[in-house]
Protein backbone atom coordinates (compact mmCIF):
# COMPACT_ATOMS: atom_id res chain seq x y z
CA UNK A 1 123.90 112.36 108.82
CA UNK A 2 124.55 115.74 107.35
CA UNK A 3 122.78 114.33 103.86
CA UNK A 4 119.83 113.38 106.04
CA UNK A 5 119.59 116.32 107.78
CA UNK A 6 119.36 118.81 104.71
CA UNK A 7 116.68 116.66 103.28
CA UNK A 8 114.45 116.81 106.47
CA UNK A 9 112.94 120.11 106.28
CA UNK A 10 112.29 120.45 102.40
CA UNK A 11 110.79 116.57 103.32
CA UNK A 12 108.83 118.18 106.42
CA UNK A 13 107.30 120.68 104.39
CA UNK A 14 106.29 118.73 101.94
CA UNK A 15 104.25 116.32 104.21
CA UNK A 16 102.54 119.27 105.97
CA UNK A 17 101.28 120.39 102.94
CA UNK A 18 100.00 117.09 101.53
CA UNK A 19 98.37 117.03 105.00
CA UNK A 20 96.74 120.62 104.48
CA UNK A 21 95.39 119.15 101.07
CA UNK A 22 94.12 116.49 102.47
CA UNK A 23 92.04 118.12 105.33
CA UNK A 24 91.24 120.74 102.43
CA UNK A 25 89.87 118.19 100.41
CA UNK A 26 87.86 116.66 102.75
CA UNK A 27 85.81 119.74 102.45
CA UNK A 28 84.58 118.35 99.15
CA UNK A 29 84.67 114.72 100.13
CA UNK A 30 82.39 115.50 102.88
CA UNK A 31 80.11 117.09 100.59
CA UNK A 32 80.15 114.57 97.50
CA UNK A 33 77.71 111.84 98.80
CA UNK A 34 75.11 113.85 100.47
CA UNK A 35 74.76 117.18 98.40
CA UNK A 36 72.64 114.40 95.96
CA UNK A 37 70.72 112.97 98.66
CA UNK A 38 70.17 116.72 100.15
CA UNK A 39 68.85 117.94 96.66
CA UNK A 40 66.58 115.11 95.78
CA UNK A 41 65.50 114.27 98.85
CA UNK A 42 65.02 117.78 101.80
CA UNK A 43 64.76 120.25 98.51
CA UNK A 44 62.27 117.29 96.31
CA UNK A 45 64.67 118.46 93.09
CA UNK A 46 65.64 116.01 90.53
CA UNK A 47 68.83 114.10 89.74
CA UNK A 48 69.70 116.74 86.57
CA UNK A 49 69.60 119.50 89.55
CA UNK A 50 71.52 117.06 91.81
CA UNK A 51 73.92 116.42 89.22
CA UNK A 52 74.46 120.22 88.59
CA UNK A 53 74.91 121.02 92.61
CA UNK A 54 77.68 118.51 92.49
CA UNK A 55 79.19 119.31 89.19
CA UNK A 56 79.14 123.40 89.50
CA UNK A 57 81.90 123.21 92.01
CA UNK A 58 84.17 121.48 89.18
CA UNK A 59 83.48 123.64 86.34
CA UNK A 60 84.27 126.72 88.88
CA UNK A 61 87.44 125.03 88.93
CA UNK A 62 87.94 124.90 85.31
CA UNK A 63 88.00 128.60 84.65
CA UNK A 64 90.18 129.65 87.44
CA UNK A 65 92.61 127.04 86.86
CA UNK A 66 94.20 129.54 84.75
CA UNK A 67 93.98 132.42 87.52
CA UNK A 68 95.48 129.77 89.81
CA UNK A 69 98.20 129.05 87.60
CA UNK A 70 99.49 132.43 86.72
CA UNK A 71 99.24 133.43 90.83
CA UNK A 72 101.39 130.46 91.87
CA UNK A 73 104.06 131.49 89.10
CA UNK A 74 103.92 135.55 89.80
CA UNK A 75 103.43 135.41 93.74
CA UNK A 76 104.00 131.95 95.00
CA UNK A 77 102.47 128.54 95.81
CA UNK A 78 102.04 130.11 99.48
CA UNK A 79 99.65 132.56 98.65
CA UNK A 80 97.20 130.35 96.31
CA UNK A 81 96.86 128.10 99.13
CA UNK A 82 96.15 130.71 101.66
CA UNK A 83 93.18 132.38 99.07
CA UNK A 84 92.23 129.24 98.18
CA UNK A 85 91.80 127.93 101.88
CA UNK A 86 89.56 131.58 103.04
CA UNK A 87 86.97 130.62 100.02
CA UNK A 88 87.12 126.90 100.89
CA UNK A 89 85.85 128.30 104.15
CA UNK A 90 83.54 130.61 102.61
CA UNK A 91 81.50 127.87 100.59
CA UNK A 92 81.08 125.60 103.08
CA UNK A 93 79.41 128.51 104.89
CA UNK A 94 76.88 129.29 101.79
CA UNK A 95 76.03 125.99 101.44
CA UNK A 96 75.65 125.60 105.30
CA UNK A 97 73.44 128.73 104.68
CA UNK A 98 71.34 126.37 102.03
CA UNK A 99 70.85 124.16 104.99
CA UNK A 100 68.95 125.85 107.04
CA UNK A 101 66.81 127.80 103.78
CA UNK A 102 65.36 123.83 102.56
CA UNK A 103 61.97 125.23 103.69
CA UNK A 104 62.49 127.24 100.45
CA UNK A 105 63.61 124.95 97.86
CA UNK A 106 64.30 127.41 94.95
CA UNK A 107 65.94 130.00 97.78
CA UNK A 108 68.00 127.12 99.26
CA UNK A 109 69.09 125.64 95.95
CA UNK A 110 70.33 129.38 95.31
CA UNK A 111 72.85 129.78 97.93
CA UNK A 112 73.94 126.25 97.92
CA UNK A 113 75.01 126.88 94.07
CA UNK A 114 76.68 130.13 95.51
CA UNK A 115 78.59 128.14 97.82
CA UNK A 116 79.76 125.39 95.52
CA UNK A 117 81.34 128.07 93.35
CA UNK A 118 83.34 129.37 96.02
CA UNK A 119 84.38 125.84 96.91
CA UNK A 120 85.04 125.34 93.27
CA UNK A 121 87.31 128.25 92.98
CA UNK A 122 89.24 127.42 96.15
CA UNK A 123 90.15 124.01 95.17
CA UNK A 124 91.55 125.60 92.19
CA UNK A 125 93.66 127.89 94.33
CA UNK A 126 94.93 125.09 96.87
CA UNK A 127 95.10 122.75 94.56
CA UNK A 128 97.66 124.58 91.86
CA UNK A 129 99.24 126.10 94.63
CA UNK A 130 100.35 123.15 96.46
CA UNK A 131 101.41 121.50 93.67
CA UNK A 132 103.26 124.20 92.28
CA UNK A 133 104.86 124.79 95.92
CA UNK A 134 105.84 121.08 96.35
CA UNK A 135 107.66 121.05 93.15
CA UNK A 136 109.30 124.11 94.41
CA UNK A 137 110.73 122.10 97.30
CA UNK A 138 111.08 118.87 95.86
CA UNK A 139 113.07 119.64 92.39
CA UNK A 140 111.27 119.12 88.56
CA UNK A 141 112.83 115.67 88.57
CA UNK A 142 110.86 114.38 91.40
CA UNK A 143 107.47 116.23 90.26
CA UNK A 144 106.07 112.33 89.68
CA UNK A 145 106.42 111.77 93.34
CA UNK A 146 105.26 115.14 94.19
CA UNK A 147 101.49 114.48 92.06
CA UNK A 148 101.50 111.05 93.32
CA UNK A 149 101.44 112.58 96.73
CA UNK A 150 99.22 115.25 96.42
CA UNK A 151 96.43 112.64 94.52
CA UNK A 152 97.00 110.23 97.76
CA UNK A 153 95.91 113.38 99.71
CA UNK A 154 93.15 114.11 97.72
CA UNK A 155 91.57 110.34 97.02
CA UNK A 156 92.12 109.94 100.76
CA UNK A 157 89.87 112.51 101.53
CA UNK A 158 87.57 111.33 99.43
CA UNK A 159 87.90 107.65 100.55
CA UNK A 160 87.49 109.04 104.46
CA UNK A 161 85.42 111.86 103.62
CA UNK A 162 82.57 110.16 101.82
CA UNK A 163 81.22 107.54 104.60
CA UNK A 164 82.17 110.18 107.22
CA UNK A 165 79.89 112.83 105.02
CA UNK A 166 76.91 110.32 105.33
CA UNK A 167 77.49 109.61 109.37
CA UNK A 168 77.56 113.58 110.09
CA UNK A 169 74.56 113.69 107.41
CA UNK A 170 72.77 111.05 109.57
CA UNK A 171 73.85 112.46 112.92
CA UNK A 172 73.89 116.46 112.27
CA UNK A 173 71.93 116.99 109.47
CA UNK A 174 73.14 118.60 106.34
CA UNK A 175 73.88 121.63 108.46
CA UNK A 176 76.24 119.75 110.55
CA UNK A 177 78.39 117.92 108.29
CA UNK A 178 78.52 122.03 106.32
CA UNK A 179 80.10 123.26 109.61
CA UNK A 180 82.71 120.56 109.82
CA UNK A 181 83.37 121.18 106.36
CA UNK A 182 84.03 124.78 107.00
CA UNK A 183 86.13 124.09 110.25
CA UNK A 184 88.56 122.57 108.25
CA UNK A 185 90.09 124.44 105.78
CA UNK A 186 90.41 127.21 108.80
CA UNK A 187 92.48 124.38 110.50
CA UNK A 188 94.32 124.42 107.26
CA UNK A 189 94.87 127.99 107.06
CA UNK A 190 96.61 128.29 110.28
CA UNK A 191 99.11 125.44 109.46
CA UNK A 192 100.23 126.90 106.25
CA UNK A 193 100.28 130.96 107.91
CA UNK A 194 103.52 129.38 109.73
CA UNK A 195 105.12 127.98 106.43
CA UNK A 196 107.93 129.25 104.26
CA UNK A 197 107.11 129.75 100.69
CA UNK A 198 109.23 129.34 97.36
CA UNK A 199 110.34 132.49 95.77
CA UNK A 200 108.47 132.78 92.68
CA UNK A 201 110.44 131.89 89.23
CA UNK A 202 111.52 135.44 87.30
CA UNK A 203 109.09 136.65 84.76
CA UNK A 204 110.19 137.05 81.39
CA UNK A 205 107.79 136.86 78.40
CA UNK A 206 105.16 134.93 78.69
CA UNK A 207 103.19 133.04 76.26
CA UNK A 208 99.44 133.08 76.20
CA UNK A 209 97.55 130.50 78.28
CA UNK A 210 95.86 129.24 75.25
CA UNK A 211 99.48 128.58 73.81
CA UNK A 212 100.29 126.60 76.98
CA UNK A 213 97.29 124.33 76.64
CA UNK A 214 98.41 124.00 72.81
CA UNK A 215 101.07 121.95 74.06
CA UNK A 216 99.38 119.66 76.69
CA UNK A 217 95.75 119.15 75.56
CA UNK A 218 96.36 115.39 74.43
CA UNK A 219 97.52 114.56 77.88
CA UNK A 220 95.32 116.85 79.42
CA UNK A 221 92.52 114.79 77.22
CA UNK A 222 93.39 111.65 78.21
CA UNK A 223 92.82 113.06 82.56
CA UNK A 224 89.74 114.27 81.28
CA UNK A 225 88.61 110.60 80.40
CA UNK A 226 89.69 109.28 83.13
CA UNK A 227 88.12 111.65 85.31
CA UNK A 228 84.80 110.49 84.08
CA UNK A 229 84.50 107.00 85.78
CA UNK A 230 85.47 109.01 89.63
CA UNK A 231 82.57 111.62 88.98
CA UNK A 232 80.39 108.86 87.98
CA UNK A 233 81.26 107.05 91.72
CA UNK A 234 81.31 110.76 93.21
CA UNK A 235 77.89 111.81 92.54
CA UNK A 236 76.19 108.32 91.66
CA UNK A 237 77.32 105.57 93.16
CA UNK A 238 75.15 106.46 96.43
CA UNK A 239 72.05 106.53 94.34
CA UNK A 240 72.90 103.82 92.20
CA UNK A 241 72.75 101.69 95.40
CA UNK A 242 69.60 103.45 96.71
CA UNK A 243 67.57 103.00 93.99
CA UNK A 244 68.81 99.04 93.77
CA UNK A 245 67.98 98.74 97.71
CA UNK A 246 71.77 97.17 98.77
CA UNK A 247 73.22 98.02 101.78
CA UNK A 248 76.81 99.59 101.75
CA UNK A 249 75.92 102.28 99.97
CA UNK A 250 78.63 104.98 101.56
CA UNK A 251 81.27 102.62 100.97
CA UNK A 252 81.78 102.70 97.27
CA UNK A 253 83.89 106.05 97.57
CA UNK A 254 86.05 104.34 100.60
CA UNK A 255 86.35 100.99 98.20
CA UNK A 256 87.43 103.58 95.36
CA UNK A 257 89.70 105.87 97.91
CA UNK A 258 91.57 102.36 98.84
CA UNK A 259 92.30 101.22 95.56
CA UNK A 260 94.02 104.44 94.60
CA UNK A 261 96.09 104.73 97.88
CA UNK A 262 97.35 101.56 97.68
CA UNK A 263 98.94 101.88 94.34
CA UNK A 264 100.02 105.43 95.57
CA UNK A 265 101.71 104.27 97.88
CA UNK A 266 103.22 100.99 96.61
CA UNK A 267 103.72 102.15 93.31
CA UNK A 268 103.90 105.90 93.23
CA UNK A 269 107.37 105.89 91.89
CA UNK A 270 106.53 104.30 88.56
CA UNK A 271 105.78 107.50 86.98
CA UNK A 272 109.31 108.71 87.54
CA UNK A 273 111.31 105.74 86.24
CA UNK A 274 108.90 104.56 83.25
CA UNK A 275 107.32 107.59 82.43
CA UNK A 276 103.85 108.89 81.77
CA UNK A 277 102.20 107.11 78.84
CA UNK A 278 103.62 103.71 79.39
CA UNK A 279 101.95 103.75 83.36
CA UNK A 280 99.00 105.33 81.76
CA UNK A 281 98.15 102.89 79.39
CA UNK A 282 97.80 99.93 82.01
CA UNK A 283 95.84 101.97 84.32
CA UNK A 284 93.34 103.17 81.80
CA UNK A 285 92.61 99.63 81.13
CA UNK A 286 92.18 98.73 84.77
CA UNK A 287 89.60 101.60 85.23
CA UNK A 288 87.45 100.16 82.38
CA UNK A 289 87.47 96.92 84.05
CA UNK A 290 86.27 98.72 87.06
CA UNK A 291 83.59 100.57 85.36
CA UNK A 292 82.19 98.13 83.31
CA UNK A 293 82.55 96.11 85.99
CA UNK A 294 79.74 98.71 88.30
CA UNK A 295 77.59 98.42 85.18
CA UNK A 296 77.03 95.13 84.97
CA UNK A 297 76.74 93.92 88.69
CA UNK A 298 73.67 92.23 90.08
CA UNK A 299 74.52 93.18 93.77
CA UNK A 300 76.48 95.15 95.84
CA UNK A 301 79.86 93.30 96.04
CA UNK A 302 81.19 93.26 92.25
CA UNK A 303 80.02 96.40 92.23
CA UNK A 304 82.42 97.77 95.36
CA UNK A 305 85.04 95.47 93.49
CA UNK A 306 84.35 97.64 90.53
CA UNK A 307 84.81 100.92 92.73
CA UNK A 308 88.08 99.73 94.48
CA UNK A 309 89.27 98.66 90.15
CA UNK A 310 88.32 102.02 89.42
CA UNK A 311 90.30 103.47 92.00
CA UNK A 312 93.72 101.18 91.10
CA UNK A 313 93.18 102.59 87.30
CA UNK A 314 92.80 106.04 88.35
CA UNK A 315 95.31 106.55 90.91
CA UNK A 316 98.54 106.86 88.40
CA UNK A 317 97.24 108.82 85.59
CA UNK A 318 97.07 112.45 86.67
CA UNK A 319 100.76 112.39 88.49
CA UNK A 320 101.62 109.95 85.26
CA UNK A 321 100.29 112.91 82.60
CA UNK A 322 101.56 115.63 84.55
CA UNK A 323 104.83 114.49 85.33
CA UNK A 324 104.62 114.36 81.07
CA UNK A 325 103.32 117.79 81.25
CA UNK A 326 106.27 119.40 83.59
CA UNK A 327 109.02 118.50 80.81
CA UNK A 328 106.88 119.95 77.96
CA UNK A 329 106.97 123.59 79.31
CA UNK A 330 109.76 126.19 81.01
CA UNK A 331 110.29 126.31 84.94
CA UNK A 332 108.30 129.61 84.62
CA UNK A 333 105.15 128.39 82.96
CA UNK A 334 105.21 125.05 85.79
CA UNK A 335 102.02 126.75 87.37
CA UNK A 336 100.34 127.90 84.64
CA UNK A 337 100.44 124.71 82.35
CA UNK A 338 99.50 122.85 86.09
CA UNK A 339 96.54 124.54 86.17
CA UNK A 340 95.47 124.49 82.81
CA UNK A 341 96.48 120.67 82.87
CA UNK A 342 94.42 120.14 86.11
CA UNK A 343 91.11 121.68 84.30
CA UNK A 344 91.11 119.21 81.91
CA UNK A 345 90.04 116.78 85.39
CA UNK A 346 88.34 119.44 85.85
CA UNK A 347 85.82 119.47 82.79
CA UNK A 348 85.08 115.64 83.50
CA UNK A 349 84.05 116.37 86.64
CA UNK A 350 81.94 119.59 85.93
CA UNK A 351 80.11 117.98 82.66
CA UNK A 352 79.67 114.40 84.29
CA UNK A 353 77.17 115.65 86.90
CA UNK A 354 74.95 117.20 85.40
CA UNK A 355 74.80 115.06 81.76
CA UNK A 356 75.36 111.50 83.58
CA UNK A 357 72.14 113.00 85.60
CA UNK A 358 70.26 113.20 82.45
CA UNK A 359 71.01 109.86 81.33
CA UNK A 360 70.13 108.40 84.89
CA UNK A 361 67.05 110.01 84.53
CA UNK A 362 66.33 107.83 81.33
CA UNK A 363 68.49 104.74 81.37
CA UNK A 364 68.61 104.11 85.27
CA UNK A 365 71.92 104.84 87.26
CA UNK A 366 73.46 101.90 85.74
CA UNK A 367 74.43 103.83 82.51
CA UNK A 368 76.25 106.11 83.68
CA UNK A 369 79.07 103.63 84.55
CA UNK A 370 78.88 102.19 80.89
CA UNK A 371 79.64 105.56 79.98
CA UNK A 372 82.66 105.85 82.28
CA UNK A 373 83.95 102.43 81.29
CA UNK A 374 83.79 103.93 77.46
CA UNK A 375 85.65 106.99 78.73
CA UNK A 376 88.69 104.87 79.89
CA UNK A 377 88.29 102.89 76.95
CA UNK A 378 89.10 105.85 74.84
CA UNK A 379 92.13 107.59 76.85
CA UNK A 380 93.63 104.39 76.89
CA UNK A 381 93.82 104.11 73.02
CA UNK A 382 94.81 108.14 72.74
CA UNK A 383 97.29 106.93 75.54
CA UNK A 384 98.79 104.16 73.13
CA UNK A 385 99.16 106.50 69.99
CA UNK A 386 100.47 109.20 71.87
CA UNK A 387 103.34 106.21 73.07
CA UNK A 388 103.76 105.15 69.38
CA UNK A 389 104.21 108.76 68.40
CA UNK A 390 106.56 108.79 71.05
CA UNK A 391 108.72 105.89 70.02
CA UNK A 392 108.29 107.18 66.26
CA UNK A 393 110.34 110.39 67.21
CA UNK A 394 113.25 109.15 69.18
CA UNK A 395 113.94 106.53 66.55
């Protein structure tokens, strides 16, 4: 009883904050299927600008990973999450602002980048942050578990947030579903305000962050592939469906947002007890399946089959990588390498938009799953050297 009882607060914690992520996240998830259709369709843009009003939010990410990082080590998980939750808020506000300019096309297109930023930087900020604080309560040797929960968080967001983005589209107007979107990282804010924080590690010297991302850039590269089949679904898979006239069209994200909970939660301990690259290397190879499996369908069902494959592959490789990525560096570079890890996702997101939205443009929507399924393709053979390299030392 007294066992149980010391766990339950530390566990407590940890919950509420995976449930701060999530309603964070849903801030983006909300966003994902309709910023396209909002572009293209109310602002008469094309998909290359549609793909860059989706994408611009993820490279924001990328370059304050590393300010994310070094704040969660100097001043705490607590206070990343707070910042990042105010400019959460903040974007969804610009790009509610882009809402009501779509009379003005250039004007509205504008702010809405404006706001995407600011999203962009505050999922950088929450995201590190909470990662960085759950590892603070949970111990390094549970940091598998911790990922796997905070991915759960996020790919439930997007599984809820992206049919629930097209109903308050529908019913509100693009306005509408931008003030729900801002309403709840305030939600969010409050929760955490409440919350005791992890004492930051002590600061000695401290490498470079280039140095950091010396050591993890393989695993880093193999998230990075991965990442490229979920943008593809993200900012595609609603206009893939469009253009092809099948029904179901919001429901790709939810088939994709299933897939990965399910192994999350079923299987979210693998990480932890086989390790990285050996969970990686199957679920690479199930996310090509997925992908290739988009690309080639003739209607809507192996298609949302595909998505929901897709989501299985995905759902073990950034807690799988990073768990990898915890033991490579000291306790007081955890945040830093994090964040520098997490931009890696980051950059697939960011560059998929807006180049996948040049290729639609020439080879139809289809393509850009072809591409994703090649993506996998190649993480999962990195994944296998990296594994043989692996054995090859210890022996």
């Amino acid at each position: 009883m007294t066992l149980q009882s010391t766990r339950d607060p530390a566990q407590a914690r940890l919950l509420l904050l995976t449930a701060v992520l999530f309603g964070s996240y849903l801030c983006i998830a909300i966003s994902l299927p309709i910023i396209p259709v909002f572009v293209t369709g109310e602002l008469g843009l094309g998909n290359v600008w549609a793909g860059l009003a989706v994408g611009i939010a993820f490279l924001s990410t990328i370059v304050t990973r590393g300010h994310a990082g070094n704040l969660s080590d100097h001043r705490g998980g607590k206070i990343a999450v707070e910042r990042g939750l105010v400019f959460y808020a903040a974007g969804a506000l610009l790009s509610l602002a882009a809402g009501l300019l779509h009379y003005t096309p250039s004007g509205a297109f504008t702010v809405l980048i404006a706001g995407r930023l600011l999203v962009g930087l505050g999922e950088s900020l929450v995201g590190v942050g909470v990662i960085a604080w759950g590892i603070g309560l949970a111990g390094p040797a549970r940091s598998g578990k911790v990922l796997a929960l905070v991915g759960a968080a996020i790919y439930g967001a997007l599984a809820i947030g992206g049919p629930l983005g097209l109903v308050l589209f529908q019913q509100t107007g693009f306005v509408g579903a931008m003030a729900v979107s801002a309403l709840l990282p305030c939600l969010g804010f409050l929760a955490v305000r409440t919350m005791v924080g992890i004492a930051p590690h002590p600061q000695a010297a401290r490498p470079s962050f280039m140095s950091v991302i010396g050591r993890i850039w393989w695993h880093g590269l193999i998230v990075c592939l991965q990442g490229i089949g979920f943008a593809a679904i993200g900012a595609f898979f609603v206009l893939h469906f469009l253009d092809r006239n099948w029904g179901y069209a919001g429901f790709g994200l939810t088939a994709f947002g299933a897939g990965f909970v399910l192994v999350r939660i079923f299987f979210g301990h693998l990480p932890d007890r086989l390790g990285g690259l050996q969970v990686a290397i199957g679920s690479l190879a199930v996310e090509a399946l997925g992908q290739l499996l988009i690309w080639a369908a003739n209607d809507p069902m192996p298609a949302l089959i595909g998505a929901f494959l897709t989501g299985l592959g995905c759902s073990m490789i950034f807690p799988a990588m990073g768990r990898e990525v915890v033991h490579l560096v000291q306790p007081q570079l955890r945040g830093t390498a994090l964040g520098g890890f997490t931009a890696f996702q980051d950059l697939a997101y960011g560059l998929t938009g807006p180049l996948a939205g040049f290729l639609a443009d020439r080879a139809g929507y289809g393509g850009v799953f072809l591409v994703g399924g090649i993506a996998a393709g190649t993480g999962f053979l990195i994944a296998l050297v990296l594994r043989w390299n692996t054995k090859a030392a210890t022996h």
